[in-house]
Protein backbone atom coordinates (compact mmCIF):
# COMPACT_ATOMS: atom_id res chain seq x y z
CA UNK A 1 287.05 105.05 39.69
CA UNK A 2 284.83 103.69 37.02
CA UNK A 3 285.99 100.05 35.54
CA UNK A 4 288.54 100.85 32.74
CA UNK A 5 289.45 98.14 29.66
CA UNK A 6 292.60 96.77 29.98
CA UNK A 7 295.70 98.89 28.87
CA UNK A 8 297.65 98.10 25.70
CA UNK A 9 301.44 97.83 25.12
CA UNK A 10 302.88 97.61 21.64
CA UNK A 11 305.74 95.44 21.75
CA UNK A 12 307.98 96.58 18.65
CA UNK A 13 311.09 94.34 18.09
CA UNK A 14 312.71 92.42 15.05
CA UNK A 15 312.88 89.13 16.74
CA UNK A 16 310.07 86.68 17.78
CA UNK A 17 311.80 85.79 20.58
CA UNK A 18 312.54 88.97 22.48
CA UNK A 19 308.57 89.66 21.69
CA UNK A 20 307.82 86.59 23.17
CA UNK A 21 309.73 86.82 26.42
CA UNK A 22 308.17 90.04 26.87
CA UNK A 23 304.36 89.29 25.89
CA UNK A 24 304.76 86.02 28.05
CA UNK A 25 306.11 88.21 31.17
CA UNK A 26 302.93 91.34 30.28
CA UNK A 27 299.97 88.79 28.75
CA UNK A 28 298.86 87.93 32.47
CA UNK A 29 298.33 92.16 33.72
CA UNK A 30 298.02 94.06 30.03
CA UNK A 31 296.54 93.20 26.10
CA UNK A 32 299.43 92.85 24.18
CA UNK A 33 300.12 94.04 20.16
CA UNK A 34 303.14 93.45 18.42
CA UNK A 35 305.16 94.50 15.47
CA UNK A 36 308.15 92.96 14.15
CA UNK A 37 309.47 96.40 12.06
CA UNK A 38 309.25 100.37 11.83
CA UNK A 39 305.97 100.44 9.34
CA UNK A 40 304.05 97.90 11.38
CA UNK A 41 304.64 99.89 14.75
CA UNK A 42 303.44 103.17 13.24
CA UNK A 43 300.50 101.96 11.72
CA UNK A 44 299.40 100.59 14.63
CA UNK A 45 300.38 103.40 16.57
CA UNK A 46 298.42 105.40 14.62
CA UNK A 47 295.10 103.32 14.46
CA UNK A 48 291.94 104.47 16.04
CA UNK A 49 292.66 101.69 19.11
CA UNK A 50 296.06 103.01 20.13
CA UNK A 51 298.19 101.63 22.50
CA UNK A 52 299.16 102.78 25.94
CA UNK A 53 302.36 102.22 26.02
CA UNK A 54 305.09 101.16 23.08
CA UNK A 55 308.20 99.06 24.23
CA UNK A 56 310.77 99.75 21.08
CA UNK A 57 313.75 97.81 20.03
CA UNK A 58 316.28 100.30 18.77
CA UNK A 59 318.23 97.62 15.95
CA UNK A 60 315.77 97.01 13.22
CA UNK A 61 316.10 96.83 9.58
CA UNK A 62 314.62 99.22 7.37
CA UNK A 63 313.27 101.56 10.07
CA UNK A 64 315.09 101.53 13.19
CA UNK A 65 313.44 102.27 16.89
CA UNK A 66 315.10 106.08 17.10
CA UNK A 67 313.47 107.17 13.29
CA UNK A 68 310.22 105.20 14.81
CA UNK A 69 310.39 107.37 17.78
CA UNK A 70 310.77 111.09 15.80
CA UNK A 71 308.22 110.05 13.48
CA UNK A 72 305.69 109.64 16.79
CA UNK A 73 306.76 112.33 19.05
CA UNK A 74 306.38 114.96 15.69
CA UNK A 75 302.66 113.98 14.65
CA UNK A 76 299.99 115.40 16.92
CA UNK A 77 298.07 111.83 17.02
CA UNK A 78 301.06 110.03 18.42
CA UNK A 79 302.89 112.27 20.52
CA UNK A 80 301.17 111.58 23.82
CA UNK A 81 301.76 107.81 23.76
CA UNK A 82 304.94 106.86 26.02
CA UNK A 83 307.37 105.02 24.22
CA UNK A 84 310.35 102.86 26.44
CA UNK A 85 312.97 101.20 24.64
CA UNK A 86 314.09 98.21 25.17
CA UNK A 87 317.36 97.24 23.65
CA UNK A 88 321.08 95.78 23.38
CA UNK A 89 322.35 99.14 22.91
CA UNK A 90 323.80 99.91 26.52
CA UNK A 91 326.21 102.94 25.86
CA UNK A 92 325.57 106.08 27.73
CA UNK A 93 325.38 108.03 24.46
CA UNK A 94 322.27 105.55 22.91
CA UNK A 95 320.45 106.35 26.44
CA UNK A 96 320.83 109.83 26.40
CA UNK A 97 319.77 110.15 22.85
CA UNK A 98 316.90 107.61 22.94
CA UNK A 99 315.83 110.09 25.89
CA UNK A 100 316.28 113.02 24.05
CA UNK A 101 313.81 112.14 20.86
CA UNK A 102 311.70 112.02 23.78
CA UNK A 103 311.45 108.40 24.92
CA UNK A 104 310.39 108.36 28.79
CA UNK A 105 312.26 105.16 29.84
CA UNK A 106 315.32 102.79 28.25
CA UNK A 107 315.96 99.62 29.70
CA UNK A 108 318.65 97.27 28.59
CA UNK A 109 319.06 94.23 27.45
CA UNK A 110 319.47 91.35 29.13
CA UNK A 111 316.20 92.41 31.04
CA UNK A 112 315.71 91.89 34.27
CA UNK A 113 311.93 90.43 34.28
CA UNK A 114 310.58 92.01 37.55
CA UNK A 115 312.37 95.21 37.27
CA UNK A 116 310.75 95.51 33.24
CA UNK A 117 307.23 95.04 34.93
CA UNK A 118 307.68 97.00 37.82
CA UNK A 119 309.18 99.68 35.35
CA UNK A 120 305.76 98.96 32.67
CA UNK A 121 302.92 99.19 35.89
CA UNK A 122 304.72 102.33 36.90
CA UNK A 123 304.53 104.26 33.19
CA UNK A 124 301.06 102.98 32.37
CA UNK A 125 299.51 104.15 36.18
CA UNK A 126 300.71 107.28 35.47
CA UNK A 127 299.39 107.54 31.90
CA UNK A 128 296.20 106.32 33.11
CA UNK A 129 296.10 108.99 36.09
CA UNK A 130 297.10 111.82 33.26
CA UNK A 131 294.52 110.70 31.18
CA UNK A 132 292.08 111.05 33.78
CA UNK A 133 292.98 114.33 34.48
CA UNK A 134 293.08 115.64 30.80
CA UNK A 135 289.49 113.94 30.72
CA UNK A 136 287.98 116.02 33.32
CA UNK A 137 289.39 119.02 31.76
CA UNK A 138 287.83 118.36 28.56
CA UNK A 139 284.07 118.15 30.03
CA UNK A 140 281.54 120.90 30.54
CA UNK A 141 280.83 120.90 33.99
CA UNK A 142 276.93 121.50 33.46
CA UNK A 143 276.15 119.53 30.78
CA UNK A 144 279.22 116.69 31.30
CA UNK A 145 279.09 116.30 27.69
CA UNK A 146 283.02 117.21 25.94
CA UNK A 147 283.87 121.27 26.18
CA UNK A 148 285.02 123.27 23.91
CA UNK A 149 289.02 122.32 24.45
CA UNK A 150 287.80 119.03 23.37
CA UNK A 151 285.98 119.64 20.66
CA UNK A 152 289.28 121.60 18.95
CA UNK A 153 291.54 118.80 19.46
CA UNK A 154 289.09 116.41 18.57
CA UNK A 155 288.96 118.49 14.95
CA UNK A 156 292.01 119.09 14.72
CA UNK A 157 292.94 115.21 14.82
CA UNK A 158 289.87 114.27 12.47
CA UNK A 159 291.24 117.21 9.84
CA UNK A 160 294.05 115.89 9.61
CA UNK A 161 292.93 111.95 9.06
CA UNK A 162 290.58 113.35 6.56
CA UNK A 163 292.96 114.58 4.74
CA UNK A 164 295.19 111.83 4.71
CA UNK A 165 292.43 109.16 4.17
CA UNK A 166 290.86 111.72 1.60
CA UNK A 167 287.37 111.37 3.54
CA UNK A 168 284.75 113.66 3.96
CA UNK A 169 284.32 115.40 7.53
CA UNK A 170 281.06 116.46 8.53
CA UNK A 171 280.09 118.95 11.21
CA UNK A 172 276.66 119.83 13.11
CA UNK A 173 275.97 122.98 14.87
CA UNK A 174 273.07 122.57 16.96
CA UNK A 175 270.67 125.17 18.87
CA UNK A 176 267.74 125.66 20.93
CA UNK A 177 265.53 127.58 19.61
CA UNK A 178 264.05 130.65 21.70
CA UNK A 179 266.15 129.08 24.94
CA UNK A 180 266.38 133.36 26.19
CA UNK A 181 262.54 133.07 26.38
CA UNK A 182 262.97 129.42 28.40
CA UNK A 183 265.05 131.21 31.13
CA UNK A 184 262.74 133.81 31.08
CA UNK A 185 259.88 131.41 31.61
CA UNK A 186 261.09 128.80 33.66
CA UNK A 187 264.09 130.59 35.18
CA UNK A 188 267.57 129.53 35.51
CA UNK A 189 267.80 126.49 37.35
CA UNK A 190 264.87 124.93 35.10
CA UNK A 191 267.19 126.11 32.17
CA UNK A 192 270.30 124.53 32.94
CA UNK A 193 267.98 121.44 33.87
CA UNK A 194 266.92 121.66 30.29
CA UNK A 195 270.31 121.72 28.89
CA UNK A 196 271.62 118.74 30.47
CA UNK A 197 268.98 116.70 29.36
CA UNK A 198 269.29 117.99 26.07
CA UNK A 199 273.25 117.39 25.76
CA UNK A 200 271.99 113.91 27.05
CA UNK A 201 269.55 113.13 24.44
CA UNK A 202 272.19 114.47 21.47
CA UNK A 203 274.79 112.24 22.84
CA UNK A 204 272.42 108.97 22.94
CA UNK A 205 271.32 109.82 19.49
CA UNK A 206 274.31 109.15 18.14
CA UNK A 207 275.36 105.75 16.71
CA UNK A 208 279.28 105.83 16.56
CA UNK A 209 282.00 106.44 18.99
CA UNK A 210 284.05 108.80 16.86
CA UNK A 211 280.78 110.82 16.68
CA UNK A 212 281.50 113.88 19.07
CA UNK A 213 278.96 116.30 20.65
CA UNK A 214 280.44 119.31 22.40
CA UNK A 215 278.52 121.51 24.57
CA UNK A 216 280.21 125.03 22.03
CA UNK A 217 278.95 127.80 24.24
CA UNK A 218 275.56 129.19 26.07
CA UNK A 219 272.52 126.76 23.93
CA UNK A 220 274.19 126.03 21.48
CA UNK A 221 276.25 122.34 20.51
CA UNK A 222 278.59 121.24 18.09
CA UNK A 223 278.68 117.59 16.39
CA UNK A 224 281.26 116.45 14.63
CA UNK A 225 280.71 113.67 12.23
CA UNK A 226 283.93 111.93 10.67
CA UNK A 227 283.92 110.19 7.51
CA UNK A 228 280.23 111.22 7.12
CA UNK A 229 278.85 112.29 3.62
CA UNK A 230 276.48 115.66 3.25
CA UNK A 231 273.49 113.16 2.94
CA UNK A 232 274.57 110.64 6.49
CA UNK A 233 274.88 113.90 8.22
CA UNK A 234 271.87 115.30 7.10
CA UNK A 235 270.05 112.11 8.20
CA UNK A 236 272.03 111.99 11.80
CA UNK A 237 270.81 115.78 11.96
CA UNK A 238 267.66 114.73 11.43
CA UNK A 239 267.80 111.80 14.31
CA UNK A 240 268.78 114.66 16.90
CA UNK A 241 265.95 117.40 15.95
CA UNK A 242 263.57 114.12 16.39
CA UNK A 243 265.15 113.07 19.50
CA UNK A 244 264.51 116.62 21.27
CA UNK A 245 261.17 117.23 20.11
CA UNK A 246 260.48 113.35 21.74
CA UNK A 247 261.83 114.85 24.91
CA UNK A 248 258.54 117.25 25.21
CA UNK A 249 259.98 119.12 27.45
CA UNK A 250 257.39 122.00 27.78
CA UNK A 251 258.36 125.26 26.57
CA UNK A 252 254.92 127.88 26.48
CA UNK A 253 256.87 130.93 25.35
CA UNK A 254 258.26 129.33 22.40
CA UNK A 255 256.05 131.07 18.95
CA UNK A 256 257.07 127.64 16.70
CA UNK A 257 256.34 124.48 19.18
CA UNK A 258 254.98 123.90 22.45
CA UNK A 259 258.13 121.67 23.44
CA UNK A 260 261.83 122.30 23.38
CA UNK A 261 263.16 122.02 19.50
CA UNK A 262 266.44 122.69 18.05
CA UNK A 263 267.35 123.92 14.63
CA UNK A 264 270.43 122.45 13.12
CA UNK A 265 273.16 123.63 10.55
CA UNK A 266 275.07 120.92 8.78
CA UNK A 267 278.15 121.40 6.59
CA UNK A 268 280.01 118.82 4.88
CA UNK A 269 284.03 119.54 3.71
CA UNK A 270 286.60 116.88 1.87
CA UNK A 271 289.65 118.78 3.31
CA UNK A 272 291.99 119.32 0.72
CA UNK A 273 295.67 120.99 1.35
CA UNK A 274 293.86 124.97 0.36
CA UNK A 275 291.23 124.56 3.20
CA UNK A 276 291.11 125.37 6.62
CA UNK A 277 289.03 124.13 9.38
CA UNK A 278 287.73 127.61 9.92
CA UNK A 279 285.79 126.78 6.83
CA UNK A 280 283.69 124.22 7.32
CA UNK A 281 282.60 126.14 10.77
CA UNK A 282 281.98 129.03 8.61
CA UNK A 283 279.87 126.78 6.34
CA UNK A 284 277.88 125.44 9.11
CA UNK A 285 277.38 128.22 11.20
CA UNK A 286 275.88 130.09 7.95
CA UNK A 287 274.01 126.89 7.72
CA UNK A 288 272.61 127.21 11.20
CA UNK A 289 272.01 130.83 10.75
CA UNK A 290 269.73 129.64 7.52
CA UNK A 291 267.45 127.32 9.38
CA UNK A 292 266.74 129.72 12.47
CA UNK A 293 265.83 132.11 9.59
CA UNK A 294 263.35 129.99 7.92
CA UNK A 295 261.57 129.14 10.72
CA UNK A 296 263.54 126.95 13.80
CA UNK A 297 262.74 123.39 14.72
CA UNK A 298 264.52 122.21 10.98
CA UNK A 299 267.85 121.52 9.27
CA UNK A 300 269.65 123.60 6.75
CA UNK A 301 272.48 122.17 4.36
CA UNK A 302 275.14 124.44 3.85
């Protein structure tokens, strides 16, 4: 297995102390974040560097671990993240119910210092395993860039941060021109040679990690750009059309080029409450449908 950053546990509890005796008994293995109350767990929680695991008193004012604990497990973002809580309240009743809002773990306190870590290793090995089987999942196995799966939970997320954040979201749908006439040419196993490197070349081209490029079916790609204006995306567009025709990868039955290009439809959306995501792939497939109309090997705004 490839090396992996250290984990992160969110340490959530009212009092310095009990966050103390548990970053001083996690510092040495895992990163450590704490929050001392309900609106400072959530927003980290809900940050673009989420944690791995959350350890949640129950007792706090204002917001209290249980209403912390609905509010995560009901928003798409922040269910997957396993939450353990770690608190004074040692009645069967508080277990079962800090169980039920879907906690996977309560531990009481006192704690027991070995038994917490042994408990913490246990719940973050298997998130890590899960994760690396919902990663493989999410890859197309010819190109290894992110599948289509991905690419729908990835917009679905981004949708819904765009809307909250009001910012724009930004989407790329990406094609190789006259790729039929490439099999035809070269034959298959030169054509699936050319889409890897392709997929390759998209996914160096972009700058940002939030940037995602999707392999969306047959030669075509999908990019999705978040918080990206119609004018960034046009000029990331732009970066990818140059970064395939730098390839040269020779292509002698193609009418426009003698090397591989791509055309590119770009739409740009500032999701509102009326919208739907099925619009802004409407808006950039008829984009994409434009600049294979016009010519290929070019960019269309839609």
């Amino acid at each position: 297995m490839k090396d992996e950053k250290k984990q992160t546990i969110l340490i959530v509890d009212d009092s310095r102390t009990n966050i103390m005796a548990l970053a001083d008994l996690l510092k040495d293995v895992w990163a450590i974040k704490i929050a001392t109350n309900g609106k400072d767990a959530l927003r980290i929680a809900f940050s673009e560097d989420q944690p791995d695991l959350i350890l949640l008193d129950v007792m706090m004012p204002d917001m209290d671990g249980y209403e912390v604990c609905k509010r995560l497990k009901a928003a798409p973002e922040t269910k997957h993240i396993p939450i353990v809580f770690v608190t004074a309240m040692n009645q069967a009743k508080d277990e079962e119910y800090g169980l039920s809002l879907g906690a996977i773990d309560y531990i009481t306190k006192p704690i027991s210092p070995p038994i917490v870590k042994a408990r913490v290793n246990n719940h973050l090995e298997l998130k890590r395993y899960r994760d690396l089987l919902k990663e493989n999942s999410m890859v197309d196995g010819l190109t290894g860039v992110a599948n289509r799966r991905r690419f729908d939970e990835a917009i679905e997320l981004e949708w819904r941060r765009a809307l909250r954040y009001e910012h724009s979201l930004s989407l790329l749908m990406v094609d190789i021109d006259y790729f039929k006439r490439y099999n035809d040419t070269y034959g298959h196993l030169e054509g699936d040679e050319c889409l890897r490197k392709v997929a390759i070349t998209l996914k160096q081209t972009l700058k940002r990690p939030l940037d995602m490029l999707a392999r969306w079916g047959g030669e075509e790609f999908a990019c999705l750009l978040p918080d990206t204006d119609a004018e960034s995306a046009f000029k990331v567009a732009e970066q990818l059309r140059k970064a395939i025709v730098g390839l040269q990868l020779p292509h002698e039955s193609s009418p426009i080029s003698e090397y591989v290009t791509v055309s590119i439809g770009v739409a740009t959306v500032l999701p509102n409450a009326e919208m739907h995501r099925e619009d802004l792939f409407k808006q950039s497939d008829e984009a994409l449908y434009k600049a294979k109309e016009n010519g290929r090997n070019q960019i269309f705004m839609g």
